[in-house]
Protein backbone atom coordinates (compact mmCIF):
# COMPACT_ATOMS: atom_id res chain seq x y z
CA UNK A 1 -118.95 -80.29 -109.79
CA UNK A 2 -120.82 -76.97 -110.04
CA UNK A 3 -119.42 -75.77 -107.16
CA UNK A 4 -115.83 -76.51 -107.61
CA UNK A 5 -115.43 -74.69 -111.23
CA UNK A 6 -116.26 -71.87 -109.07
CA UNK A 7 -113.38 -72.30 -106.43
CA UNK A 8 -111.08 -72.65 -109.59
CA UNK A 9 -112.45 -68.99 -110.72
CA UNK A 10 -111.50 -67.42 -107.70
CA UNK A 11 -108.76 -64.86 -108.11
CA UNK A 12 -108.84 -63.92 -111.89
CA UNK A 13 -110.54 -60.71 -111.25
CA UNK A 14 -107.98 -59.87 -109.46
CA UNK A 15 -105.36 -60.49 -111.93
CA UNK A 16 -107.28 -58.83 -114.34
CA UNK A 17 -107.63 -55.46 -112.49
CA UNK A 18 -104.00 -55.96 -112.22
CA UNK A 19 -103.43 -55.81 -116.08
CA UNK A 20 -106.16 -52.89 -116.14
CA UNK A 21 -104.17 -51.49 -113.79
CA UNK A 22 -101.21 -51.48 -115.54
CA UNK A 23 -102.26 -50.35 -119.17
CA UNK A 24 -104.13 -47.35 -117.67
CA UNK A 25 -101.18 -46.26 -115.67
CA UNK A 26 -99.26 -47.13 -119.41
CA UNK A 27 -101.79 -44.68 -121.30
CA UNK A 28 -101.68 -42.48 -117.98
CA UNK A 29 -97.84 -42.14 -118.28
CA UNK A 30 -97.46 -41.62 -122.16
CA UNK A 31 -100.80 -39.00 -121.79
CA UNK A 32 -98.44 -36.79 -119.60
CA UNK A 33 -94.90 -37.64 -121.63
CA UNK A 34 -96.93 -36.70 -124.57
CA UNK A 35 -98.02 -33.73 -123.40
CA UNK A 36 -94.69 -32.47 -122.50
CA UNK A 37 -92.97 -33.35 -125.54
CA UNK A 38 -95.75 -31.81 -127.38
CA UNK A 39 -95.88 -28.78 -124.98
CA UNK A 40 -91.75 -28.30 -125.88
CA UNK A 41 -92.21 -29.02 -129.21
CA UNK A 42 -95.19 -26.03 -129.53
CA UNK A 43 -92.39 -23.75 -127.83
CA UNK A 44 -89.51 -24.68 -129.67
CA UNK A 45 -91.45 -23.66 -132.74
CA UNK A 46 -92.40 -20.29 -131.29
CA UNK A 47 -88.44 -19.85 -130.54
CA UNK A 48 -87.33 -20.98 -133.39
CA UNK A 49 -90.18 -18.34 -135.79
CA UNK A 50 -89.03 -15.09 -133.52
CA UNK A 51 -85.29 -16.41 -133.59
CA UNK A 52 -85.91 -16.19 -137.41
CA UNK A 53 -87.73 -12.78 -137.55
CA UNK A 54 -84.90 -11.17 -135.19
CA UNK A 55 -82.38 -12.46 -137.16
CA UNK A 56 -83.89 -11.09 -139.97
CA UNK A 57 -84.63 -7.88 -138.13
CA UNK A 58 -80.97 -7.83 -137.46
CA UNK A 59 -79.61 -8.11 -140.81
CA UNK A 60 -81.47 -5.70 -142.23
CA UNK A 61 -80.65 -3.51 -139.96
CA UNK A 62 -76.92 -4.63 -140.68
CA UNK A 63 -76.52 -6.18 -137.69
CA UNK A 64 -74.73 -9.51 -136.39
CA UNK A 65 -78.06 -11.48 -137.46
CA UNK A 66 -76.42 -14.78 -136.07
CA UNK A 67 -75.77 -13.87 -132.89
CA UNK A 68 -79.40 -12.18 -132.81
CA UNK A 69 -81.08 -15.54 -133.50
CA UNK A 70 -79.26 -17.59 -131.08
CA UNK A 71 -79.91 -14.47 -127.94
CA UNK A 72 -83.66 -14.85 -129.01
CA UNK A 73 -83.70 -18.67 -129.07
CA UNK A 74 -81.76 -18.52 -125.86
CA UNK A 75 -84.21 -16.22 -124.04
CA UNK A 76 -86.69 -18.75 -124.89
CA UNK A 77 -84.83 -21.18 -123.26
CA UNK A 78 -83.03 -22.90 -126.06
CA UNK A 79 -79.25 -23.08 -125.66
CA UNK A 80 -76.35 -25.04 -127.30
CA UNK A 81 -75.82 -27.45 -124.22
CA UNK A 82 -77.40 -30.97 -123.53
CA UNK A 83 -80.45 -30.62 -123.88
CA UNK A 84 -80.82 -28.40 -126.75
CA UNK A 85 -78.80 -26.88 -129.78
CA UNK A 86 -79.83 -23.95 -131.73
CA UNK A 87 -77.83 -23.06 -135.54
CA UNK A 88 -78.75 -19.64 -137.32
CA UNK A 89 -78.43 -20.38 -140.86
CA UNK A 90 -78.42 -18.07 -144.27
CA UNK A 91 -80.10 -20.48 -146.67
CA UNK A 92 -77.24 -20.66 -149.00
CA UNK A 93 -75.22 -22.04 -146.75
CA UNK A 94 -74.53 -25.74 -147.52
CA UNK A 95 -76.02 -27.25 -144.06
CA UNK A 96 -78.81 -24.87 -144.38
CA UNK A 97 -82.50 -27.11 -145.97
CA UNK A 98 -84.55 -24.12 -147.25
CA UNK A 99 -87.68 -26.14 -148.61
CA UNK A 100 -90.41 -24.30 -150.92
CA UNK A 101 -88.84 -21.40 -151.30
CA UNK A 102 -90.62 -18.71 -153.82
CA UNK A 103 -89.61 -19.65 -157.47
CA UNK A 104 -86.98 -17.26 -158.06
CA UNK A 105 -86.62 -16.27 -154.85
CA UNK A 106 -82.63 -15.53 -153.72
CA UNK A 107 -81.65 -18.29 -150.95
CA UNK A 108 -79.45 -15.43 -150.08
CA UNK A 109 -82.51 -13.24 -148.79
CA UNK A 110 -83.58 -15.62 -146.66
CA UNK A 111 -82.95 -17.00 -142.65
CA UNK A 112 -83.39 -20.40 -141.25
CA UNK A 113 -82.78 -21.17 -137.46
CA UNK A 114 -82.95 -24.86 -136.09
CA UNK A 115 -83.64 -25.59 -133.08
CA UNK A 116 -83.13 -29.49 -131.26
CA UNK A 117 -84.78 -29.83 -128.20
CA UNK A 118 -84.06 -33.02 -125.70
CA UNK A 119 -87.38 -33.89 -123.72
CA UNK A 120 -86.74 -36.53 -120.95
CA UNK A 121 -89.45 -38.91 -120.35
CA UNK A 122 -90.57 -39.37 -116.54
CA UNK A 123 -93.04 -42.22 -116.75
CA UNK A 124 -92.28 -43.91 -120.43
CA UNK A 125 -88.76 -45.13 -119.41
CA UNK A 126 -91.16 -48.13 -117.85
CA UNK A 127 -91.96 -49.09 -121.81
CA UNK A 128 -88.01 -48.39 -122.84
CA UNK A 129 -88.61 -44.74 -123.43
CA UNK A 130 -86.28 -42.51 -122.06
CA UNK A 131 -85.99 -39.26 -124.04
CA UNK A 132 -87.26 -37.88 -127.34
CA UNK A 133 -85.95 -35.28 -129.05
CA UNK A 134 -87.99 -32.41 -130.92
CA UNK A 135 -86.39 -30.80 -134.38
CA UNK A 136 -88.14 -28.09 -135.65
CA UNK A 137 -86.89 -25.21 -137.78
CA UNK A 138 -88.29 -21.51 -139.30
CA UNK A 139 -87.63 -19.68 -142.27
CA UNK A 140 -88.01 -15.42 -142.67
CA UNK A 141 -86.73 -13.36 -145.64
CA UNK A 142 -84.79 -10.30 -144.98
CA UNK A 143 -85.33 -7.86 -147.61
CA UNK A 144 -82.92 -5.45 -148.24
CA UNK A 145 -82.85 -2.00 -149.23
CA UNK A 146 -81.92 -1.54 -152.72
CA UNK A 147 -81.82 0.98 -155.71
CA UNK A 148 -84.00 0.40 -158.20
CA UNK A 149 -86.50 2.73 -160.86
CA UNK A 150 -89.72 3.78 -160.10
CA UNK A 151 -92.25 1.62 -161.21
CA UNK A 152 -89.68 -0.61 -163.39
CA UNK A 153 -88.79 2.90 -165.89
CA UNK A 154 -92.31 3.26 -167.35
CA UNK A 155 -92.46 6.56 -168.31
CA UNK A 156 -96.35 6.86 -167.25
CA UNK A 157 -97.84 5.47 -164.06
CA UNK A 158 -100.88 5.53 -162.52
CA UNK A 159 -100.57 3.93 -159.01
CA UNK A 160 -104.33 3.38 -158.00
CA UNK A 161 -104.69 -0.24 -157.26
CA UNK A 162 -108.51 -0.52 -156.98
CA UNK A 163 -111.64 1.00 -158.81
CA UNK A 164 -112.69 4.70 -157.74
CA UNK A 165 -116.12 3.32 -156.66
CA UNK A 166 -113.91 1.90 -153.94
CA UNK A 167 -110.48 3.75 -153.59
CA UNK A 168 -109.72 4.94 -150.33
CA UNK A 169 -109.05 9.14 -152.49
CA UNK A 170 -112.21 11.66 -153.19
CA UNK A 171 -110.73 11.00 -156.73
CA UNK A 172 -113.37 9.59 -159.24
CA UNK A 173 -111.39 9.35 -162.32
CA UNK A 174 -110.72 6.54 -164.31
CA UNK A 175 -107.11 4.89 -163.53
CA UNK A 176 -105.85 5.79 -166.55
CA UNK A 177 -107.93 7.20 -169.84
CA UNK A 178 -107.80 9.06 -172.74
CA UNK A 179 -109.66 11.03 -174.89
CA UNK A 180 -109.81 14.34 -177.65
CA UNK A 181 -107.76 14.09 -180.59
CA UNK A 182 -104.09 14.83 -179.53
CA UNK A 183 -101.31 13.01 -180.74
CA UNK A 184 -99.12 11.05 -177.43
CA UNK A 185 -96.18 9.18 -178.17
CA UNK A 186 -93.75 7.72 -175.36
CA UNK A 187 -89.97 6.99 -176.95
CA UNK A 188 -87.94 4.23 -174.95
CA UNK A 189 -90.42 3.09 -172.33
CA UNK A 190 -94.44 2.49 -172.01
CA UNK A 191 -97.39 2.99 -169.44
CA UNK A 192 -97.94 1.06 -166.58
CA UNK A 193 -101.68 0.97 -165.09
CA UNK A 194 -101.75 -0.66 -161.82
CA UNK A 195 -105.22 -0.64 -161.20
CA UNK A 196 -106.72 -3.92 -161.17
CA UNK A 197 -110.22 -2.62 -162.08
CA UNK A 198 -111.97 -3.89 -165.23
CA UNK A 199 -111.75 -1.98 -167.43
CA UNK A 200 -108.67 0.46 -165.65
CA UNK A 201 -107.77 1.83 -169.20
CA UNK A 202 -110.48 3.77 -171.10
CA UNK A 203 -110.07 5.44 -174.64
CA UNK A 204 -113.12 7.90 -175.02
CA UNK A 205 -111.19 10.06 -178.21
CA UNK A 206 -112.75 9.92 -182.10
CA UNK A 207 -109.41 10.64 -183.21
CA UNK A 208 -106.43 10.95 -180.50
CA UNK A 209 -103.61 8.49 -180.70
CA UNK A 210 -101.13 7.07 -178.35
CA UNK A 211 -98.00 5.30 -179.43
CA UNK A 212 -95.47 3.62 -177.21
CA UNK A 213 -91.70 1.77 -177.96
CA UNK A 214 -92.37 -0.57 -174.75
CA UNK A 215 -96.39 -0.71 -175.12
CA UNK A 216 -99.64 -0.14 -172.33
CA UNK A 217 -99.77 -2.56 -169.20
CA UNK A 218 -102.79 -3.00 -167.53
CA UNK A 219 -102.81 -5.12 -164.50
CA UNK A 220 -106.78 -4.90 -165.06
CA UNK A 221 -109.51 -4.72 -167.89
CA UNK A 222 -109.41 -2.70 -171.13
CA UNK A 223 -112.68 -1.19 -172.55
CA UNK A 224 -113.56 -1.99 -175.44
CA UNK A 225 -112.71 0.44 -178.41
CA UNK A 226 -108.96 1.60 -177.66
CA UNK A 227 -108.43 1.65 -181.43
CA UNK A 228 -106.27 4.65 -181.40
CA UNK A 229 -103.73 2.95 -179.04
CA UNK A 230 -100.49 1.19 -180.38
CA UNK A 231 -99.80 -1.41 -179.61
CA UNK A 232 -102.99 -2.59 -178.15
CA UNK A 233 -102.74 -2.28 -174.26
CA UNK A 234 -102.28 -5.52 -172.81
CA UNK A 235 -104.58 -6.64 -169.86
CA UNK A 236 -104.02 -8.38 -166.89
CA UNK A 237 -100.39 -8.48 -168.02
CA UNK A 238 -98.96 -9.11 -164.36
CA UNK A 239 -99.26 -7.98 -160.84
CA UNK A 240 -99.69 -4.81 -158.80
CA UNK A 241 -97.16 -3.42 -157.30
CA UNK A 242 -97.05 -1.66 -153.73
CA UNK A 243 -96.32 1.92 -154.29
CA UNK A 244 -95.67 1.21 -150.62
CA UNK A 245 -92.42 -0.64 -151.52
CA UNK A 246 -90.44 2.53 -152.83
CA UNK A 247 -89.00 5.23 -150.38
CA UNK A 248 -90.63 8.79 -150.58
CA UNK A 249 -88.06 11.83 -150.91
CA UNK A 250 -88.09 14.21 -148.33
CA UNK A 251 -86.97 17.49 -149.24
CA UNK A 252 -87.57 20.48 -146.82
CA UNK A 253 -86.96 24.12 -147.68
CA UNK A 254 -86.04 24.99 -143.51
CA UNK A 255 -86.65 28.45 -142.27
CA UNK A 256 -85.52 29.89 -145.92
CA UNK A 257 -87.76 32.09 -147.55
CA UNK A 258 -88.26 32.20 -151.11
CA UNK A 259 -88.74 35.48 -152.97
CA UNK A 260 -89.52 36.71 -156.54
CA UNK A 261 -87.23 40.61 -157.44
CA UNK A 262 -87.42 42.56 -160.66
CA UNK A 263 -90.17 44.31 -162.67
CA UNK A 264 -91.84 45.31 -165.84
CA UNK A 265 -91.78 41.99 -166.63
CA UNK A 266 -88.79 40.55 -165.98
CA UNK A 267 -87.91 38.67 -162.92
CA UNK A 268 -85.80 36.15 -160.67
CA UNK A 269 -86.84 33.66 -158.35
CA UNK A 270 -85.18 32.38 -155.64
CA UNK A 271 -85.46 29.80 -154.05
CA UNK A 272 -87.56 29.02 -150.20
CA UNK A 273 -90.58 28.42 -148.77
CA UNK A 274 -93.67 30.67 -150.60
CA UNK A 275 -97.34 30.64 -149.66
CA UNK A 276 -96.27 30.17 -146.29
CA UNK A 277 -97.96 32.22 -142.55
CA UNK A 278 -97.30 35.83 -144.59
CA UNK A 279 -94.78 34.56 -147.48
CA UNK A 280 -94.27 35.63 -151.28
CA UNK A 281 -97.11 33.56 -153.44
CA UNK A 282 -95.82 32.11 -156.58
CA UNK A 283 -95.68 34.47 -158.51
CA UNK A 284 -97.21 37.27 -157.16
CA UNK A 285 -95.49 39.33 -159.47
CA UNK A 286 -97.23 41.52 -161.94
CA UNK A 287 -97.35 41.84 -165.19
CA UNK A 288 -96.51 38.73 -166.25
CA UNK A 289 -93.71 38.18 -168.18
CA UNK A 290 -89.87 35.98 -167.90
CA UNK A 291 -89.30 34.52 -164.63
CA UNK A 292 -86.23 32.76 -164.46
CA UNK A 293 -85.64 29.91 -161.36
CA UNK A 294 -82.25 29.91 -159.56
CA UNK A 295 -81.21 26.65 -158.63
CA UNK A 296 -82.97 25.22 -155.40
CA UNK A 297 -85.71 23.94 -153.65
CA UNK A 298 -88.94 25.73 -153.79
CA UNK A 299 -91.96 24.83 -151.32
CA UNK A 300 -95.25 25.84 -152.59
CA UNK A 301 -97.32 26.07 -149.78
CA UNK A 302 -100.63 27.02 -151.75
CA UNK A 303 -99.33 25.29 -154.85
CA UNK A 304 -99.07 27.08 -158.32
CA UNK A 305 -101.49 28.09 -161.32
CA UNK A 306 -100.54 29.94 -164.18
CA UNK A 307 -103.27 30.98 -166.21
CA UNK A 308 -101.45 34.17 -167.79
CA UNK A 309 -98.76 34.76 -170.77
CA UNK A 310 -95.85 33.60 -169.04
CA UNK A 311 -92.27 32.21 -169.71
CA UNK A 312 -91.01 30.48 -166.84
CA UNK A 313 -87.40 29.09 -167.00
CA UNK A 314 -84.32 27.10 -165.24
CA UNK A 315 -82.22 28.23 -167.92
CA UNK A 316 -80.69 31.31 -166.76
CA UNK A 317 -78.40 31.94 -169.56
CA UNK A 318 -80.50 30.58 -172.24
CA UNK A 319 -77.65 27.81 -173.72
CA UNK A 320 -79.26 24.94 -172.33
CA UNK A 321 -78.81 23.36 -168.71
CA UNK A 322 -76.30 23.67 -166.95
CA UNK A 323 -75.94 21.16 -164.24
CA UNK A 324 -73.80 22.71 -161.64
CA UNK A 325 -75.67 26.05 -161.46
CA UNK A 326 -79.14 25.51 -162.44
CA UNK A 327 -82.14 23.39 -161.75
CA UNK A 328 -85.20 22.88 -159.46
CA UNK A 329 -87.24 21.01 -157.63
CA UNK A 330 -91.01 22.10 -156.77
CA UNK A 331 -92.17 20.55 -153.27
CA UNK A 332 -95.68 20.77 -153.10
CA UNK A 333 -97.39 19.74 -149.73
CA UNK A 334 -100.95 21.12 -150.55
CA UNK A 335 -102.95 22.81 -153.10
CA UNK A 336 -102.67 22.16 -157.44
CA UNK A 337 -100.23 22.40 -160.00
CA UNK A 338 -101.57 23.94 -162.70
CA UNK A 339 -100.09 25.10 -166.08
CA UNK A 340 -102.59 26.07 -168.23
CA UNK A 341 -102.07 26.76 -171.67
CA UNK A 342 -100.72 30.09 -172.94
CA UNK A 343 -97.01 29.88 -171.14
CA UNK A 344 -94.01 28.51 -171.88
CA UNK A 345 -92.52 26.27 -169.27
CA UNK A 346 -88.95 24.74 -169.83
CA UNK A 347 -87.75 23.55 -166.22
CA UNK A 348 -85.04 21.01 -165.68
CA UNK A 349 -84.40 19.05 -161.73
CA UNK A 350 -81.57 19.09 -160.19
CA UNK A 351 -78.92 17.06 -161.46
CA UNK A 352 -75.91 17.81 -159.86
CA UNK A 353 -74.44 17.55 -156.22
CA UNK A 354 -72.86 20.84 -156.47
CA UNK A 355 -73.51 22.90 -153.16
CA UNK A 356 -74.46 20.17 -151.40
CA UNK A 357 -77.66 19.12 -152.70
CA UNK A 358 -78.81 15.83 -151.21
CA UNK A 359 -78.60 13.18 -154.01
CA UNK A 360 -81.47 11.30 -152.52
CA UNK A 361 -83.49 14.28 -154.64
CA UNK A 362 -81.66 14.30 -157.66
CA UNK A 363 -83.86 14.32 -160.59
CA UNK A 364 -87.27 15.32 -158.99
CA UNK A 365 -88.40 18.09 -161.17
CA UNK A 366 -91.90 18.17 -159.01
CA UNK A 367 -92.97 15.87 -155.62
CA UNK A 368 -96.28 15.75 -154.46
CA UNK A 369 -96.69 13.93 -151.18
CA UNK A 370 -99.17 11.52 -150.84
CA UNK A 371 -100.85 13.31 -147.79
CA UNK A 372 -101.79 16.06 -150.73
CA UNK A 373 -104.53 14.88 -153.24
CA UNK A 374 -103.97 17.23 -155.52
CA UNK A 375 -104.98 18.01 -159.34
CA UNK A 376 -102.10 18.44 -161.84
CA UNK A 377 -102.48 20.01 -165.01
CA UNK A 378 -99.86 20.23 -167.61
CA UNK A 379 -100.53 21.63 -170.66
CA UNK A 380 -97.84 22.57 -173.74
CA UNK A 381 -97.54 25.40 -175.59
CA UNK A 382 -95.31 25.77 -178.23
CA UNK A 383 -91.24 25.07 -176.79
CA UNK A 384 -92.72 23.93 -173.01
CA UNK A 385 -90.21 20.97 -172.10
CA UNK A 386 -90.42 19.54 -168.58
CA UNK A 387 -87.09 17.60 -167.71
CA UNK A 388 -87.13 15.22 -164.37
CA UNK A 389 -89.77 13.06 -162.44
CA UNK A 390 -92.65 14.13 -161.52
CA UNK A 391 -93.91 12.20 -158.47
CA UNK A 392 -97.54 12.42 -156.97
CA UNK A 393 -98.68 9.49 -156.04
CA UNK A 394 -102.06 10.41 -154.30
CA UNK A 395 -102.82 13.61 -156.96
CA UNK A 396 -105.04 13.26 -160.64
CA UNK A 397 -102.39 14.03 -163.41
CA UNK A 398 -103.92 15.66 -166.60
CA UNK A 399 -101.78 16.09 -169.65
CA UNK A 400 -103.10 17.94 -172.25
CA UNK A 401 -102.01 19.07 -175.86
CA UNK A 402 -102.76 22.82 -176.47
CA UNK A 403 -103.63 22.79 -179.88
CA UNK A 404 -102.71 22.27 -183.08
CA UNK A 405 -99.07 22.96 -183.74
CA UNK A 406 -98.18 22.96 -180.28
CA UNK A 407 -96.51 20.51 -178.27
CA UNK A 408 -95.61 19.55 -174.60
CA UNK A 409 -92.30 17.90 -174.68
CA UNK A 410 -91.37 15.75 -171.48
CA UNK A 411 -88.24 14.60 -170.79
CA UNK A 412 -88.77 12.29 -167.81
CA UNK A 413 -91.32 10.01 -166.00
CA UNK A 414 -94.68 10.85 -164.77
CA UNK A 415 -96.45 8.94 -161.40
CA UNK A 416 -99.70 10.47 -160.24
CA UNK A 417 -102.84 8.44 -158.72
CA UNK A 418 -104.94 8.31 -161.74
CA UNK A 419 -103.65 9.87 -165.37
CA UNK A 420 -105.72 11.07 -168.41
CA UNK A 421 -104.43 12.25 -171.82
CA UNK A 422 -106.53 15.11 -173.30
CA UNK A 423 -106.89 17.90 -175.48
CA UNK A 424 -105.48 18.38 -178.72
CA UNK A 425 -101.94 19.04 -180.24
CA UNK A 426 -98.72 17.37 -179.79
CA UNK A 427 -97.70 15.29 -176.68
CA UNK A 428 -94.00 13.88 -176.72
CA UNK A 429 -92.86 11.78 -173.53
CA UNK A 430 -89.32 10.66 -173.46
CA UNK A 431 -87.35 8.33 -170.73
CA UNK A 432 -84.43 8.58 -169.98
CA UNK A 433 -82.77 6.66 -166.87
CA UNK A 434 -80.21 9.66 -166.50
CA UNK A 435 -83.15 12.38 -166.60
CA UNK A 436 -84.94 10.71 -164.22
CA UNK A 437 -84.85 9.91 -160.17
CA UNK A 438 -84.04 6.46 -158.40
CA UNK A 439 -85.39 5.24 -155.31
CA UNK A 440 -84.65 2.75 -152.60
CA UNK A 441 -86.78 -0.14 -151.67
CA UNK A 442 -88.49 -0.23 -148.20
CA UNK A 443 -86.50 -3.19 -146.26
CA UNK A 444 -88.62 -5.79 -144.46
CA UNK A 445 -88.76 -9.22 -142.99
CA UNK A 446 -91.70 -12.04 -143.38
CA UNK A 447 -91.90 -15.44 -142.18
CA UNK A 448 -92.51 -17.47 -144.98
CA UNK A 449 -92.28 -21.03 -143.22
């Protein structure tokens, strides 16, 4: 009996190595369909993100940004035919499915391509598998250039974004900070600190105020003890912003030379390049005196500090500014601005395109390029009035009252690295959007999906 149980047993070994057989070439077959249709699926993705980023690219740019997207996806490989199909949506169109998009965000900033891939199967057909197909899709915003305020119209800016114990400037001042006894107030705007140190707005004065229509942001800390500041500066009232974002101006003074005529102390400057291999400093005029500013550009090589008794002037008939003939622009790309107390400044910017002046620079009064790190100093004596933006983003900005009685009157927007209020006397800042320069927005593309 023993023996014939065994005879029955013969051959089931052999129908179970069949059966093996068969699942491993099974797990074999979808191993190596699975790796393809992975493998495509990996790719397609890859098309579809630099599709998105070129289409982008291309809008910006103001290019055909749908054809750009499908000649990327197609040099990937992906083509409307068969086995694939590629679409090149904006995401406010109605077929477009623009998920998790910023809140806020505008759909119409923003690029989606889809891509459909058709992977045959070679070995799964045995199971009833013949094809899959892959969807995948990317998303990138196009940001477009636009015109827009510095710094959202605050009239005072400081731009550092860190602490000075870790700023990438030789600058150690406080962001922005405040001390003496003089008397600030800012009419139709406020102050914007973007630093996101704690505390990034200091008030060291016994008796100095600061008053402001729109108020003191900090993105960071406050110390403790602003009392003279009203309102109270709010702290961590919102994010940084990128000075990075804006577009610098570029003014250039060419081959002309600048040059300084009269005598006993009256005198005209004109406008050019001073300070420069041999050139006319500013002023290098003695004694000092009236020194009136003909409309123009003036590049100041070696910067500018007055220290003397001077009255310095765009308004070369005395009955207020006139746009089409007078005006200036200082373009400093190294040394300091200083004007000390003891002259009387009253210098308007440009405002007018008369003579061609570009009208990308209309309404600098002063521009400091960020490759100078330079120390400004503005000081008022009695009647100085400074009309226009004043932009030096990488330079320490010092206003400071000259006394009692006296008062520095400016009529435009101030953006320097770090800012301090000193001094004594009277310190009136004024914004106005049609006193002051506009910029244009850096355009850019990000994939955001």
């Amino acid at each position: 009996m023993k023996n014939k149980n065994k005879l029955n047993e013969r051959g089931q070994a052999l129908v179970l190595i069949a059966i093996g057989a068969v699942v491993l070439f099974a797990f074999t077959a979808l191993a190596i369909d699975g790796s393809a249709v992975f493998a495509d699926r990996r790719h397609a993705q890859n098309a579809a993100d630099t599709s998105a980023l070129d289409a982008a690219l291309a809008k910006v740019r103001g290019g055909d940004w749908n054809s750009e997207g499908l000649a990327r996806a197609l040099s990937n490989g992906y083509a409307n035919d068969a086995d694939s199909s590629v679409v090149v949506l904006v995401c406010t169109d109605a077929s477009a499915t623009c998920q998790n998009l910023p809140t806020g965000a505008d759909p119409s900033r923003y690029i989606q391509v889809k891509i459909e891939s058709t992977v045959t199967l070679r070995f799964a057909s045995i199971i009833g598998w013949s094809q899959i197909t892959n969807r995948v899709d990317a998303i990138a915003r196009a940001t477009m250039p636009e015109v827009t305020d510095w710094f959202d119209g605050k009239a005072l800016v400081s731009v550092m974004e860190g602490c000075p114990s870790d700023d990438n400037y030789t600058s150690n001042n406080d962001p922005f900070s405040v001390s003496g006894n003089s008397s600030t107030t800012v009419n139709l705007s406020g102050i914007f600190v973007n630093s996101s140190c704690d505390p990034a707005f200091d008030d060291n004065g016994n008796s100095n105020t600061v008053t402001s229509d729109q108020g003191v942001c900090v993105v960071g800390g406050v110390a403790p003890g602003a009392n003279g500041i009203s309102p109270a500066p709010t702290e961590n009232c919102g994010a940084q912003i990128d000075p990075d974002m804006y577009t610098l101006p570029n003014p250039d003074c060419g081959n002309q030379v600048g040059s300084i005529t009269g005598s006993g102390g009256n005198y005209d400057a004109w406008p050019g390049n001073f300070n420069q291999t041999g050139n006319q400093t500013f002023p290098d005029v003695s004694p000092s005196g009236t020194l009136k500013l003909h409309k123009g550009i003036y590049c100041l090589w070696n910067g500018i500090s007055l220290n003397g008794n001077w009255n310095i002037t765009s308004d070369l008939d005395g009955d207020g500014h006139d746009p089409d003939s007078e005006g200036v622009l200082f373009y400093i790309p190294d040394g300091d601005l200083i004007f000390n107390g003891g002259s009387t400044i009253n210098v308007h910017a440009i405002n007018s395109l008369i003579d061609g002046f570009p009208e990308e620079l209309l309404n600098y009064l002063v521009y400091i390029p960020p490759t100078n790190e330079a120390d400004i100093t503005l000081t008022g004596n009695a009647g100085s009035v400074f009309t226009g933006t004043v932009l030096a983003p990488a330079s320490h900005v010092e206003l400071s009252g000259s006394g009692p009685g006296n008062t520095l009157d400016i009529n435009g927007q101030i953006i320097g690295y770090d800012m301090s209020i000193t001094g004594s006397g009277t310190i009136n800042v004024t914004y106005n959007a049609a006193d002051n320069a506009t910029t244009t927005t850096q355009p850019g593309i990000e994939q955001t999906e």
